[in-house]
N, C-alpha and C. Protein backbone atom coordinates (compact mmCIF):
# COMPACT_ATOMS: atom_id res chain seq x y z
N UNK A 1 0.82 -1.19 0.00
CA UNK A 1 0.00 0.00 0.00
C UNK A 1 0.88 1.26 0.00
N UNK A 2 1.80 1.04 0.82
CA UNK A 2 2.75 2.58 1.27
C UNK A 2 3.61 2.30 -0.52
N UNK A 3 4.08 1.43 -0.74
CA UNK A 3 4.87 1.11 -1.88
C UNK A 3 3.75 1.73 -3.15
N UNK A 4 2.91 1.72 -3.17
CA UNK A 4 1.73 1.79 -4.12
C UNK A 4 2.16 3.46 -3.96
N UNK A 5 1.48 3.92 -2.94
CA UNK A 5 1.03 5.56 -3.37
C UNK A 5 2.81 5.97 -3.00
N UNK A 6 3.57 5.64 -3.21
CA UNK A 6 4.88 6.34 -3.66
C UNK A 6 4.71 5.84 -5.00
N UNK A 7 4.65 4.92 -5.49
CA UNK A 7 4.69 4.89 -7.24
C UNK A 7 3.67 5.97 -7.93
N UNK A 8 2.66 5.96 -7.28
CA UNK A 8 1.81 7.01 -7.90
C UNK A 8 2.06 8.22 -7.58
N UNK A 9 2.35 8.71 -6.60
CA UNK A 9 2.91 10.08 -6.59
C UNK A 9 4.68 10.32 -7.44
N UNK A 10 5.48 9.45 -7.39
CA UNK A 10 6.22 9.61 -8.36
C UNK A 10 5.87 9.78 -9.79
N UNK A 11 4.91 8.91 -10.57
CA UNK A 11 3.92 9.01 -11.84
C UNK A 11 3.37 10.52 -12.09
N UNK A 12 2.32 10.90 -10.63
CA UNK A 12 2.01 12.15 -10.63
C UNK A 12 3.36 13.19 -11.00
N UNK A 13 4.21 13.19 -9.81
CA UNK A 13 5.31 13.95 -10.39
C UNK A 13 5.70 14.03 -11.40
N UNK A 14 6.16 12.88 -12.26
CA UNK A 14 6.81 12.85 -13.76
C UNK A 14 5.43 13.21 -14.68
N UNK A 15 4.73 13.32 -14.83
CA UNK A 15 3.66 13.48 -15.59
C UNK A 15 3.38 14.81 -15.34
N UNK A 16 3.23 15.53 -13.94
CA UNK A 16 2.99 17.12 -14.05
C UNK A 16 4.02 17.38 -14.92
N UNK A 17 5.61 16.98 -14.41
CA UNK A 17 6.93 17.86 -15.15
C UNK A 17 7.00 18.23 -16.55
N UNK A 18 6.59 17.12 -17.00
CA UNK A 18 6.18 17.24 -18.55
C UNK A 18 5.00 17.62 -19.45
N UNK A 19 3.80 17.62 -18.55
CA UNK A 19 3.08 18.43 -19.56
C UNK A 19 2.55 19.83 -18.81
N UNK A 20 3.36 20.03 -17.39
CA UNK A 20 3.49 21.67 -17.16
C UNK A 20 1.79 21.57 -16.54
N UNK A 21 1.01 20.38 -16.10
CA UNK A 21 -0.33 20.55 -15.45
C UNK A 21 -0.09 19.82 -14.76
N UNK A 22 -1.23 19.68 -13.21
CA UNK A 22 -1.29 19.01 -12.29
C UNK A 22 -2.22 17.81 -12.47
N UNK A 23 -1.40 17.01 -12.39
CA UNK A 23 -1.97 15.38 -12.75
C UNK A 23 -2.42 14.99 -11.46
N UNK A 24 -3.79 13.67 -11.48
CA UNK A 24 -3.76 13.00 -10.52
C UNK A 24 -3.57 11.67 -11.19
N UNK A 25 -2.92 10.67 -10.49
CA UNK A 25 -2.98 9.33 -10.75
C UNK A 25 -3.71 8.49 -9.47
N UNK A 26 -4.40 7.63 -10.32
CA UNK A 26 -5.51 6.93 -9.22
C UNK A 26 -6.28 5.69 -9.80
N UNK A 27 -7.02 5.27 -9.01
CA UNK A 27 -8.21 4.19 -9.60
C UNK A 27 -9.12 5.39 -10.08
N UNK A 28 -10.01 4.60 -11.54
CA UNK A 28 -11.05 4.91 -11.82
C UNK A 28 -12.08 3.67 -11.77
N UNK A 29 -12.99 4.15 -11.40
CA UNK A 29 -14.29 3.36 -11.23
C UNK A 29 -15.40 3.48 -12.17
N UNK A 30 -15.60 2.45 -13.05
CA UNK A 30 -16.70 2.84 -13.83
C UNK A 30 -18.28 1.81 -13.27
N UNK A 31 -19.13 2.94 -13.82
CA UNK A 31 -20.20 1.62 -13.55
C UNK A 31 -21.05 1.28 -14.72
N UNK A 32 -21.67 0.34 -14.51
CA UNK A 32 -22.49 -0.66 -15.62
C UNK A 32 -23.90 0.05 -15.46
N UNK A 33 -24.35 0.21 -17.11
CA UNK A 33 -25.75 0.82 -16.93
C UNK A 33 -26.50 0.11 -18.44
N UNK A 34 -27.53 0.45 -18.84
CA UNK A 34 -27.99 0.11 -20.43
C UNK A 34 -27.43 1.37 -21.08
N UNK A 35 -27.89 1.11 -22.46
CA UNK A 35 -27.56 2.21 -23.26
C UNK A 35 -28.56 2.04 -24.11
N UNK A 36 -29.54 3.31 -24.13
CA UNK A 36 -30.42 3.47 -25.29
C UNK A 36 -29.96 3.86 -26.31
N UNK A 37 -30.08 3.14 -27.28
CA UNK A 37 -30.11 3.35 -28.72
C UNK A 37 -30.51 4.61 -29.77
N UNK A 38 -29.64 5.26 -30.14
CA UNK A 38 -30.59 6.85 -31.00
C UNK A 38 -31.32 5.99 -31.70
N UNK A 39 -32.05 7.03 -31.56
CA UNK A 39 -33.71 6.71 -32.63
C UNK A 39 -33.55 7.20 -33.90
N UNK A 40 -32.65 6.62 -34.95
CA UNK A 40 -32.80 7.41 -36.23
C UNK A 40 -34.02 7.05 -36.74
N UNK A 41 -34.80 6.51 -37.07
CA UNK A 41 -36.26 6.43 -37.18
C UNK A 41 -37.58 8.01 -36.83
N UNK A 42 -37.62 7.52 -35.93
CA UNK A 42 -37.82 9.09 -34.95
C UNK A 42 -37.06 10.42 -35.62
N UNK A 43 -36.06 10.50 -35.87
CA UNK A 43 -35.17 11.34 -36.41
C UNK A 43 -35.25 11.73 -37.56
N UNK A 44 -35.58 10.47 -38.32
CA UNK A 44 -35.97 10.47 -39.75
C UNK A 44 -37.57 11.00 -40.20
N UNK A 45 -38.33 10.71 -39.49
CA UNK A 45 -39.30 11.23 -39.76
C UNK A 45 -39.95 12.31 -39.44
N UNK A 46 -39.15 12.89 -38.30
CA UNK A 46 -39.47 14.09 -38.02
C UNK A 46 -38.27 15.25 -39.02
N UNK A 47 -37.15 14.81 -39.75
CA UNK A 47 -36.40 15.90 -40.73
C UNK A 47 -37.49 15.54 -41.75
N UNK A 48 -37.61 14.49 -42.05
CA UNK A 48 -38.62 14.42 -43.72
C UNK A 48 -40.37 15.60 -43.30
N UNK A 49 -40.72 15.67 -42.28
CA UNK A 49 -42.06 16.35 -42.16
C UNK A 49 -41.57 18.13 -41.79
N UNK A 50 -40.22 18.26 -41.25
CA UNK A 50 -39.56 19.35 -41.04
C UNK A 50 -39.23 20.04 -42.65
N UNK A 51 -38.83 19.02 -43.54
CA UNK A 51 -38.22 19.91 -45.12
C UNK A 51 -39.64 19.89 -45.67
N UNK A 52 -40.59 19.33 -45.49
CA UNK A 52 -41.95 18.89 -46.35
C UNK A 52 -42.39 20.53 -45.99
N UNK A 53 -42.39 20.88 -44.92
CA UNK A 53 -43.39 22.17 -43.91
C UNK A 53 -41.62 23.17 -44.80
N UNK A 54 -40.66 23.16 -44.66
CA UNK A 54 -39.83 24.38 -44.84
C UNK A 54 -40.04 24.49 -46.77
N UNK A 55 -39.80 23.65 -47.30
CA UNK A 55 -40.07 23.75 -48.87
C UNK A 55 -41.56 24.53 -49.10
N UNK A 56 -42.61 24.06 -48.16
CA UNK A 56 -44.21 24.66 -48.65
C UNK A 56 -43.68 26.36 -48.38
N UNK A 57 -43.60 25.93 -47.43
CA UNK A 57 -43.24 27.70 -46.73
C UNK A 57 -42.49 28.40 -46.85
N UNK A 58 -41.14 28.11 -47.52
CA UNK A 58 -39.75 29.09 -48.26
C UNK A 58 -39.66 28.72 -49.34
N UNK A 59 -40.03 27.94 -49.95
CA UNK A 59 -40.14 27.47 -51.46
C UNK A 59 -38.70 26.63 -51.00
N UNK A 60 -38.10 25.85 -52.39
CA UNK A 60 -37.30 24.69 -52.24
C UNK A 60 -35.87 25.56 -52.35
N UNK A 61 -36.39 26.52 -52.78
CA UNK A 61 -35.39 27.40 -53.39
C UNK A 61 -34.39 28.16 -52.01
N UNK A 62 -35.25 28.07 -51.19
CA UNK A 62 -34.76 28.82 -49.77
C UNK A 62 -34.81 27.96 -48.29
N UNK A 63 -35.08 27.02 -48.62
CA UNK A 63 -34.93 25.70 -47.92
C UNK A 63 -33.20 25.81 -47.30
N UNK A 64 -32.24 25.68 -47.89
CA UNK A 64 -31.30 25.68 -47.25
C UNK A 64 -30.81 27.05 -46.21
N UNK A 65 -31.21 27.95 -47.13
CA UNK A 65 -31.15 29.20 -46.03
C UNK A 65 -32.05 29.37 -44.92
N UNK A 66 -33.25 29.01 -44.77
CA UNK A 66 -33.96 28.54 -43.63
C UNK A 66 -33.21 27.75 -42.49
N UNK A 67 -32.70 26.43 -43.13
CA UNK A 67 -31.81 25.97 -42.46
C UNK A 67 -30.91 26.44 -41.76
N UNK A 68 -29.83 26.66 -42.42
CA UNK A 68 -29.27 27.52 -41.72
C UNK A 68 -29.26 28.77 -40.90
N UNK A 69 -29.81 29.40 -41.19
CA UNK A 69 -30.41 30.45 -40.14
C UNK A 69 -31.00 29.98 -39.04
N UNK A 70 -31.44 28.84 -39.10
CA UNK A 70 -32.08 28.37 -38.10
C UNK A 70 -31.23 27.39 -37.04
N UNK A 71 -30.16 27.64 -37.01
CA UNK A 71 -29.09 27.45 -36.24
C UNK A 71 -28.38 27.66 -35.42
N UNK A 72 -28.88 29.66 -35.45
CA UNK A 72 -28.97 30.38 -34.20
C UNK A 72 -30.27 30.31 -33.53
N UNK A 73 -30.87 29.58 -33.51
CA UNK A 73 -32.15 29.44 -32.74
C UNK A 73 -31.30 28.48 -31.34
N UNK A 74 -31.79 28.86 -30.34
CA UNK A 74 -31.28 28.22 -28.64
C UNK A 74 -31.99 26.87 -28.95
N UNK A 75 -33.13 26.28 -29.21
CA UNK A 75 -33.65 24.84 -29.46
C UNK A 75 -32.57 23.99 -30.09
N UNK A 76 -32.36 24.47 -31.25
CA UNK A 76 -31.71 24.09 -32.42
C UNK A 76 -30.51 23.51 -31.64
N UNK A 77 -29.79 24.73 -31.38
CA UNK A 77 -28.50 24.62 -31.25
C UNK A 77 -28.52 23.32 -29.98
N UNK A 78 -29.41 23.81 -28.82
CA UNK A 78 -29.33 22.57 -28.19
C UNK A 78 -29.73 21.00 -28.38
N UNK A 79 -29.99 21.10 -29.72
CA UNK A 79 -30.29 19.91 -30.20
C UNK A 79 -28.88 18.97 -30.47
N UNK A 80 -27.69 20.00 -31.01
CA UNK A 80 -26.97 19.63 -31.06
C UNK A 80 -25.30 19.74 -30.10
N UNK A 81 -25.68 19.67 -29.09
CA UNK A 81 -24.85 20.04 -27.78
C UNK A 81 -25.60 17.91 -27.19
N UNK A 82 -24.07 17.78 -26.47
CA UNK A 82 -24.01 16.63 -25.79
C UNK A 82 -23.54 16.56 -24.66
N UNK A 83 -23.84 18.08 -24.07
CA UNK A 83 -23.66 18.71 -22.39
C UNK A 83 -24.23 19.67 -22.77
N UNK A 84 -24.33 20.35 -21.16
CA UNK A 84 -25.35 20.81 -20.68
C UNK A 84 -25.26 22.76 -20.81
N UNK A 85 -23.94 22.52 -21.76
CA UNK A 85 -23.77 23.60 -22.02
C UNK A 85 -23.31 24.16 -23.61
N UNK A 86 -24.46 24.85 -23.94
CA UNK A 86 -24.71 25.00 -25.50
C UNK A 86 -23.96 26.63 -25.39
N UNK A 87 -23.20 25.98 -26.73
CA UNK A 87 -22.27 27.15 -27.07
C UNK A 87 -22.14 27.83 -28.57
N UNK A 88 -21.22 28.14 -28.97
CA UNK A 88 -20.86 28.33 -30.54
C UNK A 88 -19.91 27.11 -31.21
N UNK A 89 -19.99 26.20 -30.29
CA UNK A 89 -19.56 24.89 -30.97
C UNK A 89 -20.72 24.19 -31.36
N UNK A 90 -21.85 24.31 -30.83
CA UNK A 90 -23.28 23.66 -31.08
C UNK A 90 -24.08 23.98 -32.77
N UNK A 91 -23.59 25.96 -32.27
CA UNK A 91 -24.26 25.91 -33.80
C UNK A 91 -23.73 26.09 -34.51
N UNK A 92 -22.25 25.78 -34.53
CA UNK A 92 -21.29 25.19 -35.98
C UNK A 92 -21.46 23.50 -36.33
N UNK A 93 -22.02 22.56 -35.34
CA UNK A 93 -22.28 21.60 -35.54
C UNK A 93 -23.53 21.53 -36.21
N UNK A 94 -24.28 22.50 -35.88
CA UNK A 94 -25.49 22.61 -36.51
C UNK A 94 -25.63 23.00 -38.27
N UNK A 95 -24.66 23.95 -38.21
CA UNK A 95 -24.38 24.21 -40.01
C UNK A 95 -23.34 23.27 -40.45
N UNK A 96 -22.86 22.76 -39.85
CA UNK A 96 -22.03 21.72 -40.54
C UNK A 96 -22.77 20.49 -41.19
N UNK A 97 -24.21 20.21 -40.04
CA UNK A 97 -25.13 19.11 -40.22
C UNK A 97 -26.07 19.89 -41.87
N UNK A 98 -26.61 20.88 -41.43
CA UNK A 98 -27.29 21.43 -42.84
C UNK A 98 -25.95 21.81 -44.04
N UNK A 99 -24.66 21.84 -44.17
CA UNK A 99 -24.21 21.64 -45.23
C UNK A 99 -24.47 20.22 -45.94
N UNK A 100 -24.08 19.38 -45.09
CA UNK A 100 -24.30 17.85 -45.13
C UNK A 100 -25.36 17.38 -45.72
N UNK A 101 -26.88 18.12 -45.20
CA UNK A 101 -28.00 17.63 -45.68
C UNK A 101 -28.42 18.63 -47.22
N UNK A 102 -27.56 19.65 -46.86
CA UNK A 102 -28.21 20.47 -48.46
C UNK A 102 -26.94 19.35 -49.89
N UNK A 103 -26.08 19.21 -49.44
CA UNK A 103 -25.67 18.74 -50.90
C UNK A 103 -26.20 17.29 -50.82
N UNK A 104 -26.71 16.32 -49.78
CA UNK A 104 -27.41 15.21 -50.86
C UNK A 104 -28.99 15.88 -51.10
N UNK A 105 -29.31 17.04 -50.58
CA UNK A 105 -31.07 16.90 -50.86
C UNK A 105 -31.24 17.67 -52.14
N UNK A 106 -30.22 18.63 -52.63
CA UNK A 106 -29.83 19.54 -53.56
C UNK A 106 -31.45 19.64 -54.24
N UNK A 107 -31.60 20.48 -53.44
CA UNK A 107 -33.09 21.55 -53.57
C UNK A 107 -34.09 20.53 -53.87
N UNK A 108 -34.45 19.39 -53.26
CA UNK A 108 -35.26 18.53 -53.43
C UNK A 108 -35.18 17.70 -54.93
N UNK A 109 -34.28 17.51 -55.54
CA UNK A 109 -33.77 16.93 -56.80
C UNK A 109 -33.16 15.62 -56.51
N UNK A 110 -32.27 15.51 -54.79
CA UNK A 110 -31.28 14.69 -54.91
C UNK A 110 -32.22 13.92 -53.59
N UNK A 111 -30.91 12.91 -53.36
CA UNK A 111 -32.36 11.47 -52.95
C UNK A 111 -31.32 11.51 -51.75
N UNK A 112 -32.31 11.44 -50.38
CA UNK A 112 -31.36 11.37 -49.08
C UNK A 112 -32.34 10.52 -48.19
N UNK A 113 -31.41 9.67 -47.78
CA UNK A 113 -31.55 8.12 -46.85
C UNK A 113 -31.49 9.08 -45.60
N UNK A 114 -32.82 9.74 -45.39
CA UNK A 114 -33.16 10.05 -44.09
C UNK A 114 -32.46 9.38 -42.68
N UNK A 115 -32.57 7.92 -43.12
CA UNK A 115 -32.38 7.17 -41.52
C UNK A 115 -30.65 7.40 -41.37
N UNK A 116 -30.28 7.24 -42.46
CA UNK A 116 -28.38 7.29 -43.04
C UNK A 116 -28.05 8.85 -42.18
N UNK A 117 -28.61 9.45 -42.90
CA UNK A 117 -28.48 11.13 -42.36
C UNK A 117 -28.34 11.00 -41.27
N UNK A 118 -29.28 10.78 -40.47
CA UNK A 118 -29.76 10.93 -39.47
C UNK A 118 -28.34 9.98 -37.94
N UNK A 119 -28.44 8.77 -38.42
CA UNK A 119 -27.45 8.51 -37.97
C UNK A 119 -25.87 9.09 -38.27
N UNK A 120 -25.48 9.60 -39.10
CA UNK A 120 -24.42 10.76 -39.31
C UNK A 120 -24.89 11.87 -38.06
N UNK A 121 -26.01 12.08 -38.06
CA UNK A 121 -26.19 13.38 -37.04
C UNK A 121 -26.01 13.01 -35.58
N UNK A 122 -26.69 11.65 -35.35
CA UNK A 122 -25.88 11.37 -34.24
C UNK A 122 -24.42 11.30 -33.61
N UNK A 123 -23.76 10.87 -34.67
CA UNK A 123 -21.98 10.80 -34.94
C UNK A 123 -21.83 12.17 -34.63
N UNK A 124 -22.31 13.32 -35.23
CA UNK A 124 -21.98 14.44 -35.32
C UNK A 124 -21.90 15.38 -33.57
N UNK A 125 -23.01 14.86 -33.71
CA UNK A 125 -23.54 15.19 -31.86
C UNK A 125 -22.80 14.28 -30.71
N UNK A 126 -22.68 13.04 -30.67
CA UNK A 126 -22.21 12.75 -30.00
C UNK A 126 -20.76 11.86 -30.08
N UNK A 127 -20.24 11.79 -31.26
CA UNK A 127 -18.71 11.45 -31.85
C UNK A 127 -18.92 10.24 -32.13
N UNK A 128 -17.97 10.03 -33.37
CA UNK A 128 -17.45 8.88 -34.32
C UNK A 128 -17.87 7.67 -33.36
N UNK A 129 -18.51 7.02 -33.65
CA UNK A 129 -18.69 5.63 -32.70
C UNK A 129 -19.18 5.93 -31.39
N UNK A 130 -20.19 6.77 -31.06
CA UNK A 130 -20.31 6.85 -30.03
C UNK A 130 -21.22 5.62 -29.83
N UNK A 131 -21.52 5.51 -28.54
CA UNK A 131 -21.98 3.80 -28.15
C UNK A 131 -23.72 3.79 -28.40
N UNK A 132 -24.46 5.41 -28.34
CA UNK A 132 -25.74 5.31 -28.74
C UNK A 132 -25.74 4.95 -30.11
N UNK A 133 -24.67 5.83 -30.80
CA UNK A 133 -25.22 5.34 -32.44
C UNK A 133 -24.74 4.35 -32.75
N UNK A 134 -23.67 3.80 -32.29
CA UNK A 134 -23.20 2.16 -32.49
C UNK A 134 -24.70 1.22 -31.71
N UNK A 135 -24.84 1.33 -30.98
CA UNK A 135 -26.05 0.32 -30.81
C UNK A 135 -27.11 0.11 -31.45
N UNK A 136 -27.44 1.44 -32.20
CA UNK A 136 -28.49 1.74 -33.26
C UNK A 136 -27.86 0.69 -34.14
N UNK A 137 -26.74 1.05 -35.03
CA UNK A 137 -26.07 0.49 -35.64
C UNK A 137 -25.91 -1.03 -35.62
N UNK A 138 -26.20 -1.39 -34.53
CA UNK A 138 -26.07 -2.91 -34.22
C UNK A 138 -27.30 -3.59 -34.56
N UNK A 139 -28.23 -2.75 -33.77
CA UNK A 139 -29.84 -3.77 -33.89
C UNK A 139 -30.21 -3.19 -35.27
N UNK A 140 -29.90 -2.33 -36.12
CA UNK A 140 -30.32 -2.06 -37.34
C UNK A 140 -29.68 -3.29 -38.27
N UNK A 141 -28.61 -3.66 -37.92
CA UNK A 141 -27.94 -4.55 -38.95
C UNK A 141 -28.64 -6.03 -38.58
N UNK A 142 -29.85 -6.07 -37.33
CA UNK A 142 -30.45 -7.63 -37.31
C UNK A 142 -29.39 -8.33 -36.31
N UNK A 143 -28.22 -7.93 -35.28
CA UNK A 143 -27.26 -8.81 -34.59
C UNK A 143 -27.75 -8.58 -33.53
């Protein structure tokens, strides 16, 4: 035990020296929980009834600028925040997601796999493999 927390406070030491911050070294404890699955489904059908209502109402023609503008909206943006604190990283994730969706929908001409999208938007929101959209990912493929 005494042998233990001298190795770790030596670790701590060599590890502050070099990256110039105060390290702790320690046990981490994780715990076991489920993980719900994103709903690209849900997701999907609520963007397809969202462009159906923005095309009637800005024409197809202004559909993407709707979009985007609609990115400084506080909803929006917290749609795409994965803490509890929505920033100007949220609604660059947010126009990054409507660049994404304007070049496959290209003014209602081009053909977009809603559920596909949609799971990209999860990736987007909550990172490359995160374990909600990987689980989606899992029971979508039938395993």
């Amino acid at each position: 035990s005494h042998r233990r927390r001298t190795l770790e406070t030596m670790l701590e030491s060599s590890v502050s020296t070099v990256t110039k911050d105060n390290t702790v070294v320690g046990t981490i404890y994780e715990s076991t929980g489920s993980i719900k699955p994103y709903n690209a489904q849900r997701c999907a059908k609520h963007l397809e009834t969202l462009i159906e209502r923005f095309s009637a109402a800005y024409t197809r023609a202004r559909v993407p600028e709707a979009l985007y503008h609609s990115c400084s909206n506080m909803n929006q943006k917290e749609s795409f925040s994965d803490d509890a604190i929505v920033d100007h990283l949220d609604k660059q994730r947010c126009q990054e997601a409507t660049k994404r969706f304007v070049m496959k929908w290209e003014y209602g001409q081009g053909h977009v796999d809603y559920d596909r999208y949609c799971l990209e938007l999860c990736e987007l929101k909550h990172g490359d493999d995160a374990i909600s959209c990987d689980a989606y990912k899992y029971i979508a493929l039938g395993a």
